[in-house]
C-alpha atoms as a PDB file:
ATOM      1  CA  UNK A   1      16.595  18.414 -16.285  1.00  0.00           C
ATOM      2  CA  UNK A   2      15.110  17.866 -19.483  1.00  0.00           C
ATOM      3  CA  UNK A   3      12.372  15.493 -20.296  1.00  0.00           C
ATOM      4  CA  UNK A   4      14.358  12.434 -20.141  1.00  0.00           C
ATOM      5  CA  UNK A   5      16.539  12.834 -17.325  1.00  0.00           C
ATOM      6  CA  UNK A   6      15.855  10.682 -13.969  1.00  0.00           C
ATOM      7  CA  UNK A   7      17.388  10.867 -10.660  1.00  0.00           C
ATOM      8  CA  UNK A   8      16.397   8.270  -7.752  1.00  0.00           C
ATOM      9  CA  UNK A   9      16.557   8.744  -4.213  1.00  0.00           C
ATOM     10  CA  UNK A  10      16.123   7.191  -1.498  1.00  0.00           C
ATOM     11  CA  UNK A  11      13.563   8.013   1.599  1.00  0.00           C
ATOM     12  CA  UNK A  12      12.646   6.653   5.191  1.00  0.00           C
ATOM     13  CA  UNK A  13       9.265   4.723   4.935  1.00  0.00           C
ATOM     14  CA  UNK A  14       8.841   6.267   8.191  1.00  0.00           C
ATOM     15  CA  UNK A  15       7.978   9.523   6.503  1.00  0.00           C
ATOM     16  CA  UNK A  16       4.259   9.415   6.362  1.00  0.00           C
ATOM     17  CA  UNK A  17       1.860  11.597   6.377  1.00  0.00           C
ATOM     18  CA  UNK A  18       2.476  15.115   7.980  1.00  0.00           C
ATOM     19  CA  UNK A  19       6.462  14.178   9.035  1.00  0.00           C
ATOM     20  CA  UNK A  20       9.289  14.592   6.648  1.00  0.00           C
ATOM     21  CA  UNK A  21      12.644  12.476   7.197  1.00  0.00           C
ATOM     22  CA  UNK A  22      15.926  13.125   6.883  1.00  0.00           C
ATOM     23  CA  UNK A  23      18.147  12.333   3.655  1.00  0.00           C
ATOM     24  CA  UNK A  24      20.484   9.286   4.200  1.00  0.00           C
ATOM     25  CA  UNK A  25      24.323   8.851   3.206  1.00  0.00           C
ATOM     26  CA  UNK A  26      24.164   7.506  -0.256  1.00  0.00           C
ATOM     27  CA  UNK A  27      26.118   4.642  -0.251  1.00  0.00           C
ATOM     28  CA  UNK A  28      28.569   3.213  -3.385  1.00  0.00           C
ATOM     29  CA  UNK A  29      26.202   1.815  -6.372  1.00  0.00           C
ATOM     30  CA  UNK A  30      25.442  -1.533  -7.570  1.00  0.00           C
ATOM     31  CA  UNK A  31      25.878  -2.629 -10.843  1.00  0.00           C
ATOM     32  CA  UNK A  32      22.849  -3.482 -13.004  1.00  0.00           C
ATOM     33  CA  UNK A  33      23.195  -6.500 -15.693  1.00  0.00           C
ATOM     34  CA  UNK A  34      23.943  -4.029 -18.436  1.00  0.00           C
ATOM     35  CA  UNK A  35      27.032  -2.593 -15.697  1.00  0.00           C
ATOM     36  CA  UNK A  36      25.187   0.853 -15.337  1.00  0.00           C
ATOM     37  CA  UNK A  37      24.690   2.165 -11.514  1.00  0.00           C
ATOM     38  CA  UNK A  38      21.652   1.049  -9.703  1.00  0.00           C
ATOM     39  CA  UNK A  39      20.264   3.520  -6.829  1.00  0.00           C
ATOM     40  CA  UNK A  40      20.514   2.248  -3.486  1.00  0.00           C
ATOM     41  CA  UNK A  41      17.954   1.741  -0.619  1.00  0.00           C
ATOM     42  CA  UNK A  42      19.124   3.957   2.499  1.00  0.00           C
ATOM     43  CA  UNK A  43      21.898   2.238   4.022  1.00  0.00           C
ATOM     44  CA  UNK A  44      19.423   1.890   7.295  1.00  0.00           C
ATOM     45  CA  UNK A  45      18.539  -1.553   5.356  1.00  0.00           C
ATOM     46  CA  UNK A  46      21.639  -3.378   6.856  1.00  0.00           C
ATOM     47  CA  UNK A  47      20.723  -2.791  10.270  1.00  0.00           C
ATOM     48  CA  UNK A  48      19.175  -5.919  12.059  1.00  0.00           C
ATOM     49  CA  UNK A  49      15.716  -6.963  12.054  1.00  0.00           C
ATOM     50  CA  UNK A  50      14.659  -2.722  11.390  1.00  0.00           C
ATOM     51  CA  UNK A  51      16.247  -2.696   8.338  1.00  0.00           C
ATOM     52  CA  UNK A  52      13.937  -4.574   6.375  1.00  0.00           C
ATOM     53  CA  UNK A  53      11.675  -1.553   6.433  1.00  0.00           C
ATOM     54  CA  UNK A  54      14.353   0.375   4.128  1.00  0.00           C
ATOM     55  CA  UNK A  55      14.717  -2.386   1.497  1.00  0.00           C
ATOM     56  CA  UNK A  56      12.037  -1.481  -1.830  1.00  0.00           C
ATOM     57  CA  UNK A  57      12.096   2.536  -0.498  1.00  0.00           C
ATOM     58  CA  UNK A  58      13.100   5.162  -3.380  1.00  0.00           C
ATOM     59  CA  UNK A  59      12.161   7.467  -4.711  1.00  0.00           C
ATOM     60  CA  UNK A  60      12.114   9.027  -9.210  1.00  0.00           C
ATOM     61  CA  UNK A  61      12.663  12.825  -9.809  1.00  0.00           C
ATOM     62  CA  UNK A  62      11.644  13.435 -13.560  1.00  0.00           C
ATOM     63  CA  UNK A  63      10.946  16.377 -15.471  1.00  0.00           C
ATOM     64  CA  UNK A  64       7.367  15.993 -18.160  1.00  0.00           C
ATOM     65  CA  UNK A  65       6.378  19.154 -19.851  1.00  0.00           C
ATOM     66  CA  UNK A  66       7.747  21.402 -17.565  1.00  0.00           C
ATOM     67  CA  UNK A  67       7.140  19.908 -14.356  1.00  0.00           C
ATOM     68  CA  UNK A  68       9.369  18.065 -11.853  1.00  0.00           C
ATOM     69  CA  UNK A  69       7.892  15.425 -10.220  1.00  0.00           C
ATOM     70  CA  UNK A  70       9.193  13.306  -7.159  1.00  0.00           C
ATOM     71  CA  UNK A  71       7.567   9.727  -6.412  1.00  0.00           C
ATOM     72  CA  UNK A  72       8.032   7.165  -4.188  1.00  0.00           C
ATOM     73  CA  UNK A  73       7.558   3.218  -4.328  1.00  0.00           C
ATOM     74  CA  UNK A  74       4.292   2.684  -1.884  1.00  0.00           C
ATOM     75  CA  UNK A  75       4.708   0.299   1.088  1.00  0.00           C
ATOM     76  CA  UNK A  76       1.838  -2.136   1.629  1.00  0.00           C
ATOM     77  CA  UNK A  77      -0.019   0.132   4.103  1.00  0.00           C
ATOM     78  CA  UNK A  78      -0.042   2.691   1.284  1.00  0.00           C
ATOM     79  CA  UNK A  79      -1.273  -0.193  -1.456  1.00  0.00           C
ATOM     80  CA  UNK A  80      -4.194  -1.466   1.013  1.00  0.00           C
ATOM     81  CA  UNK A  81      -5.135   2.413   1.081  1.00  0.00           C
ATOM     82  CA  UNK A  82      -4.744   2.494  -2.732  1.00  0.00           C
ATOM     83  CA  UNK A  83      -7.309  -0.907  -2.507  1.00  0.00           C
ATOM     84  CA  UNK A  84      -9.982   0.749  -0.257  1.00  0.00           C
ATOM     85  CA  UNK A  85      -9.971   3.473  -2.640  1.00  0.00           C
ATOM     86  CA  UNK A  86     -10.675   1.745  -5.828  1.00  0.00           C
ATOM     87  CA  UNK A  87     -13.220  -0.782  -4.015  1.00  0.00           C
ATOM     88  CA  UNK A  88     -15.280   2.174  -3.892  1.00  0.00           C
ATOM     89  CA  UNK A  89     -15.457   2.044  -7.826  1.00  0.00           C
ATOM     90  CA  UNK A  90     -16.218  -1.885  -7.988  1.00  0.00           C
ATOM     91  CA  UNK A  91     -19.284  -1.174  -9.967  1.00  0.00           C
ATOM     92  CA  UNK A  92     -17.911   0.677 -12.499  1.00  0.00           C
ATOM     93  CA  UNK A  93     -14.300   2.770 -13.254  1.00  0.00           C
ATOM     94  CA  UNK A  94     -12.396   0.246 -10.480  1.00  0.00           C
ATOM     95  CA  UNK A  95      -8.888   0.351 -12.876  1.00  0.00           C
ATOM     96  CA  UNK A  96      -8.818   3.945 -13.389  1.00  0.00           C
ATOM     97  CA  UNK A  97      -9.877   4.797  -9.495  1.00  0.00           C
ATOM     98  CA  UNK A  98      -7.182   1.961  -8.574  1.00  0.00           C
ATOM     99  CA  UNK A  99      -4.562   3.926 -10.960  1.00  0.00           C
ATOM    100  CA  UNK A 100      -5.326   7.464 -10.250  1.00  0.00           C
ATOM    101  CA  UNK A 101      -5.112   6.399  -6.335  1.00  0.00           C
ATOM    102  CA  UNK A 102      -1.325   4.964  -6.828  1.00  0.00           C
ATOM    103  CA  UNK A 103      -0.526   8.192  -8.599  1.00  0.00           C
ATOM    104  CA  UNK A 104      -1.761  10.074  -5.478  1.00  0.00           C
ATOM    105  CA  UNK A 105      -0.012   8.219  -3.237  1.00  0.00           C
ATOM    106  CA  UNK A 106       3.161   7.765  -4.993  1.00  0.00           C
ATOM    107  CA  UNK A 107       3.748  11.416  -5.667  1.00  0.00           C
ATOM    108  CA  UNK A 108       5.978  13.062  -3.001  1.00  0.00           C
ATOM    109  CA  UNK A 109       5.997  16.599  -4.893  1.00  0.00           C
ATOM    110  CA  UNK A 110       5.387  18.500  -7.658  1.00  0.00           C
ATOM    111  CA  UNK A 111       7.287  21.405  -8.759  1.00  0.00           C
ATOM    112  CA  UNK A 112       8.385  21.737  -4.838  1.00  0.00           C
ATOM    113  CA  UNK A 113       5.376  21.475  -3.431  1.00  0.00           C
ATOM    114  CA  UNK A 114       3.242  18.684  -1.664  1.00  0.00           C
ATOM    115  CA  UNK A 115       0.393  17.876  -2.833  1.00  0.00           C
ATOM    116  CA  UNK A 116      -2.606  18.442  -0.522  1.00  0.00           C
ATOM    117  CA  UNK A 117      -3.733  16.415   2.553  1.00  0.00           C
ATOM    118  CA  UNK A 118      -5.514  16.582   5.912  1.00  0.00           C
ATOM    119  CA  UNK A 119      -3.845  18.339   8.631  1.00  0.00           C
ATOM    120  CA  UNK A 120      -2.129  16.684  11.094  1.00  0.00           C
ATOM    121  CA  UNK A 121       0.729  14.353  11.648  1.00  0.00           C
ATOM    122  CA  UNK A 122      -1.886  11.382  12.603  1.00  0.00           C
ATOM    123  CA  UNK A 123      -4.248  11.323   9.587  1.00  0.00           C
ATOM    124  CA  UNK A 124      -5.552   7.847   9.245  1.00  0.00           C
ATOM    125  CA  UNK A 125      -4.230   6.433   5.945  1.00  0.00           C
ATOM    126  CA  UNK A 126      -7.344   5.389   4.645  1.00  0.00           C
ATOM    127  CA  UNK A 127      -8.300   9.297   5.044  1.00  0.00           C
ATOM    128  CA  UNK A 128      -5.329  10.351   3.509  1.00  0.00           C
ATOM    129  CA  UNK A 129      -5.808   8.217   0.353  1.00  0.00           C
ATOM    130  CA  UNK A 130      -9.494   9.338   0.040  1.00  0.00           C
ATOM    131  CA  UNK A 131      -8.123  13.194   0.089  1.00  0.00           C
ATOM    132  CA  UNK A 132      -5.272  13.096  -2.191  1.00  0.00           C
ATOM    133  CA  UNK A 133      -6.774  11.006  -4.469  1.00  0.00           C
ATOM    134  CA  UNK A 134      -9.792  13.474  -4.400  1.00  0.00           C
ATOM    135  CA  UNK A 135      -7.609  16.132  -5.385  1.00  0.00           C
ATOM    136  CA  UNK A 136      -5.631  14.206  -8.052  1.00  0.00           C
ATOM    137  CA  UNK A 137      -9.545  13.004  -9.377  1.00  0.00           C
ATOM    138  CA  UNK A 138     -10.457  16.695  -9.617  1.00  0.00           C
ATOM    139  CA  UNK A 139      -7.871  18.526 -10.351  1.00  0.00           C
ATOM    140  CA  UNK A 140      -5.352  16.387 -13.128  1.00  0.00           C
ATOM    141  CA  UNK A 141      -6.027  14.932 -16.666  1.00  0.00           C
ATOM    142  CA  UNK A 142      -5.663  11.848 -18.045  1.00  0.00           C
ATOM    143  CA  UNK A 143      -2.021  12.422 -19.724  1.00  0.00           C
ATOM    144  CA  UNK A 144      -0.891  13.627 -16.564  1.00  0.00           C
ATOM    145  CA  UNK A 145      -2.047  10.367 -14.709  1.00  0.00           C
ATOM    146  CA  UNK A 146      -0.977   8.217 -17.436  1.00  0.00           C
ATOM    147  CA  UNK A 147       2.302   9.710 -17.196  1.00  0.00           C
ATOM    148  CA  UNK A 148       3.143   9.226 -13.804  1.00  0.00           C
ATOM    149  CA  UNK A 149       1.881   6.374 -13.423  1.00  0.00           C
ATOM    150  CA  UNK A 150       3.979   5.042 -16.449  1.00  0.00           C
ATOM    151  CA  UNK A 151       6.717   6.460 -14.668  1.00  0.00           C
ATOM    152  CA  UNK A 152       5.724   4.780 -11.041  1.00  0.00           C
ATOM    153  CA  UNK A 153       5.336   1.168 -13.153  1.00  0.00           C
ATOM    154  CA  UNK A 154       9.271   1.998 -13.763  1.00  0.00           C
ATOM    155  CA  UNK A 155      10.235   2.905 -10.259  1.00  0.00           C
ATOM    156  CA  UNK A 156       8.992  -0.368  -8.882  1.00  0.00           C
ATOM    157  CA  UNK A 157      10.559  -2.575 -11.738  1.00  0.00           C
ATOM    158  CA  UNK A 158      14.099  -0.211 -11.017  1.00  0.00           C
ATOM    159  CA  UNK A 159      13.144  -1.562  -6.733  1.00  0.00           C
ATOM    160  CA  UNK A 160      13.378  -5.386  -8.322  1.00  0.00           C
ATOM    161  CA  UNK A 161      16.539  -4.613 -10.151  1.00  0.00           C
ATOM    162  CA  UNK A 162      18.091  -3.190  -7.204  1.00  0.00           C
ATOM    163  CA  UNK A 163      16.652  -6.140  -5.034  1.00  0.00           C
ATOM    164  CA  UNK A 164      18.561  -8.964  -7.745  1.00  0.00           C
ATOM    165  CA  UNK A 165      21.525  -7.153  -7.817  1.00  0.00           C
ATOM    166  CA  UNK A 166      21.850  -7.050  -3.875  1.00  0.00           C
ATOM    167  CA  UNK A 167      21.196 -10.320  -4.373  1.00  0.00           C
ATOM    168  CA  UNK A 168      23.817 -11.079  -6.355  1.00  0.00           C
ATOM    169  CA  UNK A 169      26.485  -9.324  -3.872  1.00  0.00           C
ATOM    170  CA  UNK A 170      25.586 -11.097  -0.777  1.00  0.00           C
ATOM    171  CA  UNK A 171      25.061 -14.196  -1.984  1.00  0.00           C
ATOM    172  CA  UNK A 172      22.371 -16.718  -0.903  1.00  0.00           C
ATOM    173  CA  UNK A 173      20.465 -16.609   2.134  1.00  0.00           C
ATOM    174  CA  UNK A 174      21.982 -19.275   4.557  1.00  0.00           C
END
């Protein structure tokens, strides 16, 4: 991959801290306004009422100065985590604790490997959020964050083109 290629993916939002899912079926692609191929959420999303847990989940691949990097759009347990983090920083740094905690939570890998968390398959969120974004605090530069987080920003508008584009296919909701 070189510095501009992308890939999305799709993932179970049941894979959460400590268990790893399997990879769905990709399914045939829907067509964005400018007719290129949108990604699809795992085809779990047409199943009744459980289903609605599948539609928003993907996940980016992208390569930045060497590195591969996987993320994933955040579900709104993840976001409330992200919020408890950065209301720790309400006095002071608040954006940049609330942007450095997406980045931790978003990123599934990098280079192959996970980044680390507790141990356990039963963390509490909250704790979860704390750690990684610990590690992200202490351990990555601002270019790094920036870049990710650039790239997450892009993820979640590529979610809403998917979502108007399904849209589009099924028709109005009777």
């Amino acid at each position: 991959m070189t510095m501009t290629d992308t890939t999305y993916g799709t993932y179970d939002p049941a894979d959460r801290p400590g268990r790893k899912a399997t990879t769905p079926e990709p399914s045939a692609p829907l067509k964005g306004a400018d007719g290129s191929d949108l990604p699809s959420f795992d085809q779990q999303y047409a199943e009744p009422f459980k289903g609605l847990t599948y539609l928003g989940a993907l996940t980016k691949e992208f390569s930045w100065l060497g590195h591969t990097f996987v993320i994933r759009t955040l579900g709104l347990d993840d976001q409330l985590a992200v919020a408890q983090v950065a209301a720790k920083y309400k006095d002071g740094g608040e954006q940049l604790a609330y942007t450095t905690a997406v980045v931790a939570m978003c990123v599934d890998s990098v280079d192959g490997e996970d980044l680390p968390s507790p141990f356990g398959e039963d963390q509490d969120l909250a704790e979860w959020a704390f750690r990684r974004f610990g590690y992200v605090k202490a351990n990555w530069y601002q270019p790094t964050i920036n870049r990710v987080w650039q790239e997450y920003l892009e993820l979640e508008d590529k979610v809403a083109e998917v979502v108007e584009a399904m849209g589009k296919v099924f028709g109005p909701a009777a």
